[in-house]
Protein backbone atom coordinates (compact mmCIF):
# COMPACT_ATOMS: atom_id res chain seq x y z
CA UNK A 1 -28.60 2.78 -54.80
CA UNK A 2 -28.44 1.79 -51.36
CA UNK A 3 -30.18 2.81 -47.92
CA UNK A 4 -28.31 5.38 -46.23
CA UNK A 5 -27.06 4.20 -42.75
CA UNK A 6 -29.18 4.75 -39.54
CA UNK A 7 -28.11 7.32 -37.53
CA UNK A 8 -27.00 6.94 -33.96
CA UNK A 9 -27.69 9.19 -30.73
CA UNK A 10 -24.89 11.07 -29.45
CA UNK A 11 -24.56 8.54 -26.39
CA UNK A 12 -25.25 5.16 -27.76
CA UNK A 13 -22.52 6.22 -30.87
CA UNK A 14 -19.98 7.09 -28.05
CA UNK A 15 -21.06 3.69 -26.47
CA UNK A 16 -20.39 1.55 -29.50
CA UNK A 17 -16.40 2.85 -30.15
CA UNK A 18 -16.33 2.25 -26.45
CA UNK A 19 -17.08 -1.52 -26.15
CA UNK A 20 -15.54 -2.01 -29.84
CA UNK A 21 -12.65 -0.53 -28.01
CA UNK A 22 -12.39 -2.76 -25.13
CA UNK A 23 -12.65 -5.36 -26.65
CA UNK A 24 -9.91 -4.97 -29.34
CA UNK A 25 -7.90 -4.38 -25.89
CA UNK A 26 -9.15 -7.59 -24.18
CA UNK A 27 -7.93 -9.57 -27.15
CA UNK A 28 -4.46 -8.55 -27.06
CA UNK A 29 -1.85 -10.71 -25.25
CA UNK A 30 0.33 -7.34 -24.06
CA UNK A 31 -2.77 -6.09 -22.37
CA UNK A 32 -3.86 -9.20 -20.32
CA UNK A 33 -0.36 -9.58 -19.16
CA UNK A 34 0.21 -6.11 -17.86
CA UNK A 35 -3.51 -6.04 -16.76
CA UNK A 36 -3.72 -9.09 -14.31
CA UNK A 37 -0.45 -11.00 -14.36
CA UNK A 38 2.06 -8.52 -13.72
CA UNK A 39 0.22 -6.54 -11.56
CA UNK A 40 -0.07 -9.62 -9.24
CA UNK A 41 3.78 -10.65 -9.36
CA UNK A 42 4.65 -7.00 -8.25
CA UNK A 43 1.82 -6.88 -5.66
CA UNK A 44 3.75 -10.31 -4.13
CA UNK A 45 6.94 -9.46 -4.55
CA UNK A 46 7.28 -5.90 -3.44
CA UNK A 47 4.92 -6.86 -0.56
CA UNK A 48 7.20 -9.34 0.52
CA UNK A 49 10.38 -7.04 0.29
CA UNK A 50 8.84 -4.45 2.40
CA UNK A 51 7.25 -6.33 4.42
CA UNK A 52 9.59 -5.41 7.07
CA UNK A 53 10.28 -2.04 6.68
CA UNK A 54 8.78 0.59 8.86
CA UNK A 55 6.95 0.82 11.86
CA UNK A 56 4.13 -1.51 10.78
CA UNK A 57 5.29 -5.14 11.85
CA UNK A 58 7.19 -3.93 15.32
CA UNK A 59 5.83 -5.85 18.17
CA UNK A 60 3.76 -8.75 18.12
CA UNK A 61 6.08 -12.22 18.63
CA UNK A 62 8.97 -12.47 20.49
CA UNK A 63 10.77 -15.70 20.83
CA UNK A 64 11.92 -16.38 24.55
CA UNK A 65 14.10 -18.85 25.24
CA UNK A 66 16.43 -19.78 28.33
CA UNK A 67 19.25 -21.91 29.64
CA UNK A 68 18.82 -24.53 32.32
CA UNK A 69 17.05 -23.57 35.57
CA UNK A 70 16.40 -19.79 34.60
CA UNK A 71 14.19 -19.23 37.44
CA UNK A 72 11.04 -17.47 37.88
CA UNK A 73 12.71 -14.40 36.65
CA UNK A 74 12.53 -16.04 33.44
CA UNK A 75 8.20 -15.61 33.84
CA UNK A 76 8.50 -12.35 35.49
CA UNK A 77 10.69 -10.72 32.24
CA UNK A 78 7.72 -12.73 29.87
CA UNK A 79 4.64 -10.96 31.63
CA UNK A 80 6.83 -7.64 31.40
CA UNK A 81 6.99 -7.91 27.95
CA UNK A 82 3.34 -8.75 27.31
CA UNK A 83 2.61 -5.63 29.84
CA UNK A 84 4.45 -3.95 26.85
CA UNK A 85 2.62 -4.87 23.86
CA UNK A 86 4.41 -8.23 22.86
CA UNK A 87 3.29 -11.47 22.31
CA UNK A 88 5.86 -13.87 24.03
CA UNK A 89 6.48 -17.35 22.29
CA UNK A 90 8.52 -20.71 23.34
CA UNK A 91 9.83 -22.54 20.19
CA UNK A 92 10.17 -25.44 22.15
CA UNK A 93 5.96 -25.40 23.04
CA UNK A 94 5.79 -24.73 19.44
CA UNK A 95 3.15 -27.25 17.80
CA UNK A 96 4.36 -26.06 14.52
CA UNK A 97 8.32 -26.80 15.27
CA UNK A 98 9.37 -23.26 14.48
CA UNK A 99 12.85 -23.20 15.28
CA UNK A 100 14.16 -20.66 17.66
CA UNK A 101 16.45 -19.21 14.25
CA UNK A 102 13.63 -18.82 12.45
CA UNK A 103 11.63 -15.83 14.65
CA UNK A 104 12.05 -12.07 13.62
CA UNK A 105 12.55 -11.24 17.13
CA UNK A 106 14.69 -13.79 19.63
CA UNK A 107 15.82 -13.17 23.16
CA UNK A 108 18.27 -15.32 24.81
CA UNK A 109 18.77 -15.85 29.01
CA UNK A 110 21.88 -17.43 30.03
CA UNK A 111 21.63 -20.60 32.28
CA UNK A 112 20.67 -20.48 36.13
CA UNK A 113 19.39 -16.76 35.91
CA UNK A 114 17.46 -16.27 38.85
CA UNK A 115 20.41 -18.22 41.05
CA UNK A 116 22.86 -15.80 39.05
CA UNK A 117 20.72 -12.22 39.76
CA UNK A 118 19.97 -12.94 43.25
CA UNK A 119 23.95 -13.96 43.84
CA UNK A 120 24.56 -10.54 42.64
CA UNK A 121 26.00 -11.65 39.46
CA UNK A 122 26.42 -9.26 36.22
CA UNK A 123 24.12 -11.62 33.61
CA UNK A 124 23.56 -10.02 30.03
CA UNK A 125 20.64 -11.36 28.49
CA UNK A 126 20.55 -11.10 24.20
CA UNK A 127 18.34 -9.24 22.11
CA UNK A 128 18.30 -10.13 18.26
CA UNK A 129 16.08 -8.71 15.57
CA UNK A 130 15.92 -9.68 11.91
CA UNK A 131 15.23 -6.50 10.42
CA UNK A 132 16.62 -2.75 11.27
CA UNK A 133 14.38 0.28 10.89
CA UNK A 134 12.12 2.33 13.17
CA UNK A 135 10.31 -1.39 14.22
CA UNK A 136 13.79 -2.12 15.57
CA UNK A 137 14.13 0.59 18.03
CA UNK A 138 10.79 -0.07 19.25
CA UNK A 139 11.22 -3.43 20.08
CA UNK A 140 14.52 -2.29 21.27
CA UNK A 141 12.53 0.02 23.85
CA UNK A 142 10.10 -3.28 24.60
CA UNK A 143 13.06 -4.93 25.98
CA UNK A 144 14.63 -2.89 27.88
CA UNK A 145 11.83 -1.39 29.51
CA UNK A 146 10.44 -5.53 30.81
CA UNK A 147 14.41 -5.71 31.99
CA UNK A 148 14.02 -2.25 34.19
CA UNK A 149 11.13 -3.23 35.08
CA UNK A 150 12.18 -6.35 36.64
CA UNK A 151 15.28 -4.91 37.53
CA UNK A 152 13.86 -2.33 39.67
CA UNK A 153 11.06 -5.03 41.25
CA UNK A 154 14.41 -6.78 42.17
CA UNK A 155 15.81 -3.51 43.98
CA UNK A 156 12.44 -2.73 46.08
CA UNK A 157 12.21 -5.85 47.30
CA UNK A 158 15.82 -6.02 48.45
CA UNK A 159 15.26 -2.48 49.72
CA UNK A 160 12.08 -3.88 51.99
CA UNK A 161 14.42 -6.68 53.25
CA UNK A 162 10.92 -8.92 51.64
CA UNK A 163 11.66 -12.14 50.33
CA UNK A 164 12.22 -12.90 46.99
CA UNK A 165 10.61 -15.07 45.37
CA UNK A 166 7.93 -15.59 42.76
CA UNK A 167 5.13 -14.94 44.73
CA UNK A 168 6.61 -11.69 45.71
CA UNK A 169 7.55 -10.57 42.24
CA UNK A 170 4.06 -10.78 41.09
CA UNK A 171 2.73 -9.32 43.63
CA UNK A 172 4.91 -6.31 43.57
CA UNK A 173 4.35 -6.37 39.52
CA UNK A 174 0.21 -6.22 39.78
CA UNK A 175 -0.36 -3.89 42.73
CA UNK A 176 -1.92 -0.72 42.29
CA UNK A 177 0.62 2.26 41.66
CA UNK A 178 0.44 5.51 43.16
CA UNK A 179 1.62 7.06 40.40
CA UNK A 180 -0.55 6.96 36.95
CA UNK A 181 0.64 8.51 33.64
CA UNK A 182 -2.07 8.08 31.34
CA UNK A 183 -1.33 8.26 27.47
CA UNK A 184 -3.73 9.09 24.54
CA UNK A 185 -2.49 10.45 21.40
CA UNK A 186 -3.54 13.88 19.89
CA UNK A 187 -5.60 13.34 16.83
CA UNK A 188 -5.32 10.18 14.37
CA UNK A 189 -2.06 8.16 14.56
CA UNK A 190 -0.79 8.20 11.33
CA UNK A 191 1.42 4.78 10.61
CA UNK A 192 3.12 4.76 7.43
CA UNK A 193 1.85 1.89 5.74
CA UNK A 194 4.45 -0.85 4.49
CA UNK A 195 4.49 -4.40 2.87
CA UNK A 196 1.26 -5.28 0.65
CA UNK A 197 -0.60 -1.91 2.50
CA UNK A 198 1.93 0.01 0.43
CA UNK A 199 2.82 -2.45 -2.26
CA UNK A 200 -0.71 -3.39 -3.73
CA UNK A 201 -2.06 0.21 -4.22
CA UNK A 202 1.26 2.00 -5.47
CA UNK A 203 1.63 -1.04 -7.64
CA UNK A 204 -2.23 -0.67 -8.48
CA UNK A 205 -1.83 2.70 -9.37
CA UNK A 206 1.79 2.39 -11.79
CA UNK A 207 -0.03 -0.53 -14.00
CA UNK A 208 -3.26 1.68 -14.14
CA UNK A 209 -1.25 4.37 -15.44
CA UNK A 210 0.83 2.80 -17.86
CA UNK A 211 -1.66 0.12 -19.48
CA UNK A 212 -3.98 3.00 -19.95
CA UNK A 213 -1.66 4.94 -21.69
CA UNK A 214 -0.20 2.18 -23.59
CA UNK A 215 -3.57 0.67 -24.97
CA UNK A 216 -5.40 4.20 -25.42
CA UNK A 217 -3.04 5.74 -27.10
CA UNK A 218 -1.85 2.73 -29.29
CA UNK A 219 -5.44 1.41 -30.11
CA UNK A 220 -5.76 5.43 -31.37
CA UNK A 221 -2.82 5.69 -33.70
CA UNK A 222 -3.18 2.34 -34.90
CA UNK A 223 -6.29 3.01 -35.80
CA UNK A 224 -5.71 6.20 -37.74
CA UNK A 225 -2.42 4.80 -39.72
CA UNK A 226 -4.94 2.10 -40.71
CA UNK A 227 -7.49 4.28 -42.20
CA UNK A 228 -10.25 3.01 -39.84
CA UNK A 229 -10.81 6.42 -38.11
CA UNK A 230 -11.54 7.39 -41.73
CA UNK A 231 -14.10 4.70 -42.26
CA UNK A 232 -15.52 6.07 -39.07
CA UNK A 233 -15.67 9.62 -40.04
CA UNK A 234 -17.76 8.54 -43.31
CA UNK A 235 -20.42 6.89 -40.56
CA UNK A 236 -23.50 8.85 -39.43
CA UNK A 237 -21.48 8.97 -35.67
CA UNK A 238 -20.39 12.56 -34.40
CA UNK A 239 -16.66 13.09 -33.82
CA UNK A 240 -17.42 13.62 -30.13
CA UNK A 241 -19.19 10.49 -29.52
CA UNK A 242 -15.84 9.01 -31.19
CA UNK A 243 -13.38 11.07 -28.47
CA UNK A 244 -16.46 10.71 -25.52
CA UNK A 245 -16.23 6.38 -27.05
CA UNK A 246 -12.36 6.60 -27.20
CA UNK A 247 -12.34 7.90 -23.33
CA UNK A 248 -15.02 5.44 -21.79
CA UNK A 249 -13.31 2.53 -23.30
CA UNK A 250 -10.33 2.91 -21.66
CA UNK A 251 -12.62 3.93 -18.70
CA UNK A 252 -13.57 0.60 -18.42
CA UNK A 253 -10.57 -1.03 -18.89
CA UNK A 254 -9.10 0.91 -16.05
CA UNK A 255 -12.19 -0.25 -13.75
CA UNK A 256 -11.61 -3.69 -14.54
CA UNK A 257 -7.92 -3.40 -13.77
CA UNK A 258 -8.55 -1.22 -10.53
CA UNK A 259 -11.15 -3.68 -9.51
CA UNK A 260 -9.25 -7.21 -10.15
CA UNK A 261 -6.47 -5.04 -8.30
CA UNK A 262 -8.51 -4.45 -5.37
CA UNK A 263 -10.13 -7.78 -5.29
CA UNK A 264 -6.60 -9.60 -5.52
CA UNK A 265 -5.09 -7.46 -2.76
CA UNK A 266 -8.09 -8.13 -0.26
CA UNK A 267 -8.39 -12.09 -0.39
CA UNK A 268 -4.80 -12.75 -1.81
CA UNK A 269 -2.68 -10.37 0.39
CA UNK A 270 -5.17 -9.63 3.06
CA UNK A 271 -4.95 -5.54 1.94
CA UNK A 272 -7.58 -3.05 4.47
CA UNK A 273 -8.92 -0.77 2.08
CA UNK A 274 -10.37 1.45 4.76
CA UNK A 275 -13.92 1.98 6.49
CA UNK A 276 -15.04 4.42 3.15
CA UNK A 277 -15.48 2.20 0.42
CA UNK A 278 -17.01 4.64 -1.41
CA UNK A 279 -14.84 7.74 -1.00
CA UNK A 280 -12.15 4.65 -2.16
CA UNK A 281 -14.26 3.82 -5.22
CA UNK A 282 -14.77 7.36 -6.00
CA UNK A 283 -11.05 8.49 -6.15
CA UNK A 284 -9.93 5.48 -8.56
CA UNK A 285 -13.10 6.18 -10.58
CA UNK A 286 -11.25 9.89 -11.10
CA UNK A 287 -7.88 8.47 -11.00
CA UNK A 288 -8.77 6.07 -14.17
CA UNK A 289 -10.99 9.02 -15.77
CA UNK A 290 -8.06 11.40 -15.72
CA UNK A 291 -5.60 8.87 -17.19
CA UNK A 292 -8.44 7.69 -19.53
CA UNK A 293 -8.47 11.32 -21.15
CA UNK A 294 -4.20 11.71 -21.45
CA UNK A 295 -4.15 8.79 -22.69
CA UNK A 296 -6.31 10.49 -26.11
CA UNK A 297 -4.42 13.46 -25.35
CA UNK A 298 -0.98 11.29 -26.30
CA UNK A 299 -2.28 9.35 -29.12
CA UNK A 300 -3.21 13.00 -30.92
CA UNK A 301 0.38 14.02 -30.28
CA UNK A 302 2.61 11.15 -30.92
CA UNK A 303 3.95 10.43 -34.21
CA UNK A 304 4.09 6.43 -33.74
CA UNK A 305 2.78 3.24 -31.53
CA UNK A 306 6.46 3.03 -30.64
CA UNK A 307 6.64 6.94 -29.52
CA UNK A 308 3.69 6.61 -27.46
CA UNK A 309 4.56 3.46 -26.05
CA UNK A 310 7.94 4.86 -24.86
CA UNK A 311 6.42 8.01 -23.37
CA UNK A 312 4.10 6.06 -21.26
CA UNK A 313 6.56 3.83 -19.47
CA UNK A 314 8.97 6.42 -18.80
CA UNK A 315 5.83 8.56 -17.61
CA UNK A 316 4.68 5.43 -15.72
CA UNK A 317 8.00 4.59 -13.92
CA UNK A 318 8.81 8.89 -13.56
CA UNK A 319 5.44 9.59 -11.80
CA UNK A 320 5.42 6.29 -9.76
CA UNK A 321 8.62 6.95 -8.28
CA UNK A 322 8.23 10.54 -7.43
CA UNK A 323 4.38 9.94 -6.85
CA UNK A 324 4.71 7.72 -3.76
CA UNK A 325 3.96 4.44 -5.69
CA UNK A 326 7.18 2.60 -5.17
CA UNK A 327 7.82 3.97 -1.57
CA UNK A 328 5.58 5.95 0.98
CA UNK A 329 5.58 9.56 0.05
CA UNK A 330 5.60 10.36 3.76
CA UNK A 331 9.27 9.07 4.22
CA UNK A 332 10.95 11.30 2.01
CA UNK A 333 12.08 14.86 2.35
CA UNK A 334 9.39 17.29 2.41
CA UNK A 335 10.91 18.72 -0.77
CA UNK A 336 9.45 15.08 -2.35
CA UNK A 337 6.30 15.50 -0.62
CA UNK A 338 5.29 18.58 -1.91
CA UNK A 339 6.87 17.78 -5.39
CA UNK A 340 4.19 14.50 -5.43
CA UNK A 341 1.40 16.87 -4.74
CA UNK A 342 1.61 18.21 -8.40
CA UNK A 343 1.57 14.98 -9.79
CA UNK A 344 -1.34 12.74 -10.71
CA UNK A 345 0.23 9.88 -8.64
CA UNK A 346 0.67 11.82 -5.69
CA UNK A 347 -3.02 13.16 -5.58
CA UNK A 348 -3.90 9.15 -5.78
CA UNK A 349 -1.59 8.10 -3.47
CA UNK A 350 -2.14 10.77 -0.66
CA UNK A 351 -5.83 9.76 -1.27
CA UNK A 352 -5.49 6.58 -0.70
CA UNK A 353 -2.94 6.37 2.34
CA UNK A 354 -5.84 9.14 3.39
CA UNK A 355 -8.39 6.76 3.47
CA UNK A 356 -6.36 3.54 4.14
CA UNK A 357 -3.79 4.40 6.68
CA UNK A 358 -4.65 7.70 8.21
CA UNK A 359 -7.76 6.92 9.04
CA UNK A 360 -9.47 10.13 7.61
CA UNK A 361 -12.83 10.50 6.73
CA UNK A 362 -14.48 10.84 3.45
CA UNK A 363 -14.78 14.65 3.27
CA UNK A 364 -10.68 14.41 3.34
CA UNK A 365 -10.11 12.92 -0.06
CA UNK A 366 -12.62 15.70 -1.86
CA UNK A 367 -10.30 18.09 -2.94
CA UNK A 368 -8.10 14.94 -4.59
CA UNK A 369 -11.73 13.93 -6.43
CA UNK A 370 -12.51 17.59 -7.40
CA UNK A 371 -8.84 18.05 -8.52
CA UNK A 372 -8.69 14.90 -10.80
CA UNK A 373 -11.79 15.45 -12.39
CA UNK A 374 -11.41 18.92 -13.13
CA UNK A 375 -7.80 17.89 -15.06
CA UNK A 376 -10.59 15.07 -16.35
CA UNK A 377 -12.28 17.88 -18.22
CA UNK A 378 -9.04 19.69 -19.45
CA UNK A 379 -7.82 17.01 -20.89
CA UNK A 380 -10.87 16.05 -22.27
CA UNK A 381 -10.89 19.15 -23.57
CA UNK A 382 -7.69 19.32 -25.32
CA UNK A 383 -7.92 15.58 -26.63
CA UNK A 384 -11.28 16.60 -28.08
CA UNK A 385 -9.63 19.82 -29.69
CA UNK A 386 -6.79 17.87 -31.11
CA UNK A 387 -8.88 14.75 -32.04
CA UNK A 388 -8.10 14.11 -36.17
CA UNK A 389 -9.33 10.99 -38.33
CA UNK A 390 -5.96 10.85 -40.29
């Protein structure tokens, strides 16, 4: 007859489905590709795409260049424009041999400008901008202000009967002004993030979502049509070490994918994660926990791998859209915005832009953390309740 098995404690039971679990789910092909390689093609891609949306990339280069003998009107519209925010380039100083084509934002002067303006002549200069959007119609506003601005310099001098000249310009340009407006905003600016800000977290949180619910819920109904729950049952381990085990293994695999995501998007795509690391660390760490304990929750209640598999990339691509994951959540209708607030992906996402964008502080994000783990422990709950061997 033999020995009877040696019993386990409650934790170190839960422990041993948990690592047994992760690494059944590090072994399979599916999992490693929608864990790191996917992931990383969306994070580049989608990046790129909306990398020029927004308000996020209006301003820094502008690409000057001018006909023969523009004149020093030609300098006095470049400092006006760096006055305003812009950094003014000249393709043909470039070391790099950027063309002129080539620069998100070109302006063009017509030959002999300064000869031309001080004639009296109408001249037209060209503004040209890659990209529309609200980074347009600030750069837009750039221009146009540098061109008043010189404009009127123009028409006080004149007025003065002063020369004109150079000398005169700048002069005019740098004295002090009797007038002072001074501007500070009210509160935090919020700027809608865009390209890889945007791209690597919503991206971050999709895959999260749907490998989680994918693996858990497969590795669980595999299991069960396989009679290897049963096996498990007949062991000296207590069914809620197996559910506590079944939730901390695909804990784990959601830290490793959360983490490789957040290590890829800081050195690959140069993503700032915000001055609260941990208030960051600790709303993923719920984010993953709360997906961790649906995805039990689905493998109880779907009848096949294939079921379950469906139901979690529909859920995936559903909640990622509506959540804010494939857009910013703060450019749709309010309607939206309130809609993603009853979502998992919203709470994440408003979190994070929270943290990332906004430029909140760590108390901000604690209702998001208290709300996620709190639908933690429901579905823990019910996936516990509804837990069977066979």
């Amino acid at each position: 007859m033999s020995a009877p098995m040696p019993s386990r404690s409650f934790l170190s039971s839960a422990w041993l489905v948990a690592w047994h679990d992760l690494r059944l789910n590090l072994r399979q092909k599916e999992t490693l590709l929608w864990t790191f390689l996917m992931p990383a093609l969306f994070f580049w891609f989608i990046g790129t795409v909306t990398s020029g949306f927004g308000g996020a990339d209006a301003g820094p280069s502008i690409a000057l260049r001018s006909g023969a003998d523009a004149g020093f009107i030609e300098g006095e519209l470049a400092a006006r424009l760096t006055d305003g925010g812009a950094t003014v380039v000249y393709p043909d100083d470039d070391p790099e041999g950027t063309a002129f084509e080539d620069y998100r934002r070109r302006i063009e002067l017509p030959e002999h400008l300064t000869e031309r303006v001080l004639s009296g002549e109408s001249v037209a200069l060209t503004f040209r901008r890659r990209e529309a959007g609200l980074g347009a119609s600030l750069d837009a506003f750039t221009v146009r202000r540098a061109t008043y601005g010189v404009l009127a310099d123009l028409i006080t001098l004149a007025a003065t009967g002063a020369e004109i000249n150079a000398a005169s310009m700048q002069a005019l340009r740098t004295q002090e002004r009797a007038l002072k407006v001074e501007v500070s905003t009210a509160g935090n600016l919020e700027r809608v993030p865009s390209g890889f800000q945007q791209a690597v977290p919503g991206t971050m949180v999709m895959f999260t979502l749907v490998v989680l619910l994918t693996s858990g819920a497969s590795i669980l109904i595999g299991e069960r049509k396989s009679g290897a729950l049963l096996r498990l049952a007949a062991a000296p381990i207590p069914r809620g070490s197996v559910v506590l085990g079944k939730w901390f293994g695909n804990l784990m695999l959601g830290g490793i994918q959360v983490s490789f995501a957040v290590l890829l998007g800081t050195f690959a795509f140069g993503v700032q994660w915000g001055p609260e690391p941990l208030a960051l660390a600790a709303v993923l760490a719920a984010y993953a926990g709360m997906i961790a304990a649906i995805a039990i929750l689905l493998g109880n209640l779907a009848r096949s791998e294939g079921q379950a598999v469906g139901l979690a990339v529909v859920a995936g691509n559903v909640l990622g859209a509506l959540g804010g994951c494939w857009w910013p959540i703060e450019v749709t209708p309010k309607a939206m915005q309130s809609l993603a607030m009853f979502l998992p992906t919203g709470w994440t996402m408003d979190a994070l832009h929270r943290l990332m964008a906004f430029g909140q502080p760590a108390v901000s994000v604690v209702p998001h953390v208290a709300g996620m783990t709190l639908a933690t422990l429901l579905c823990g709950w019910l996936a516990a309740k509804t837990f069977r061997f066979a």
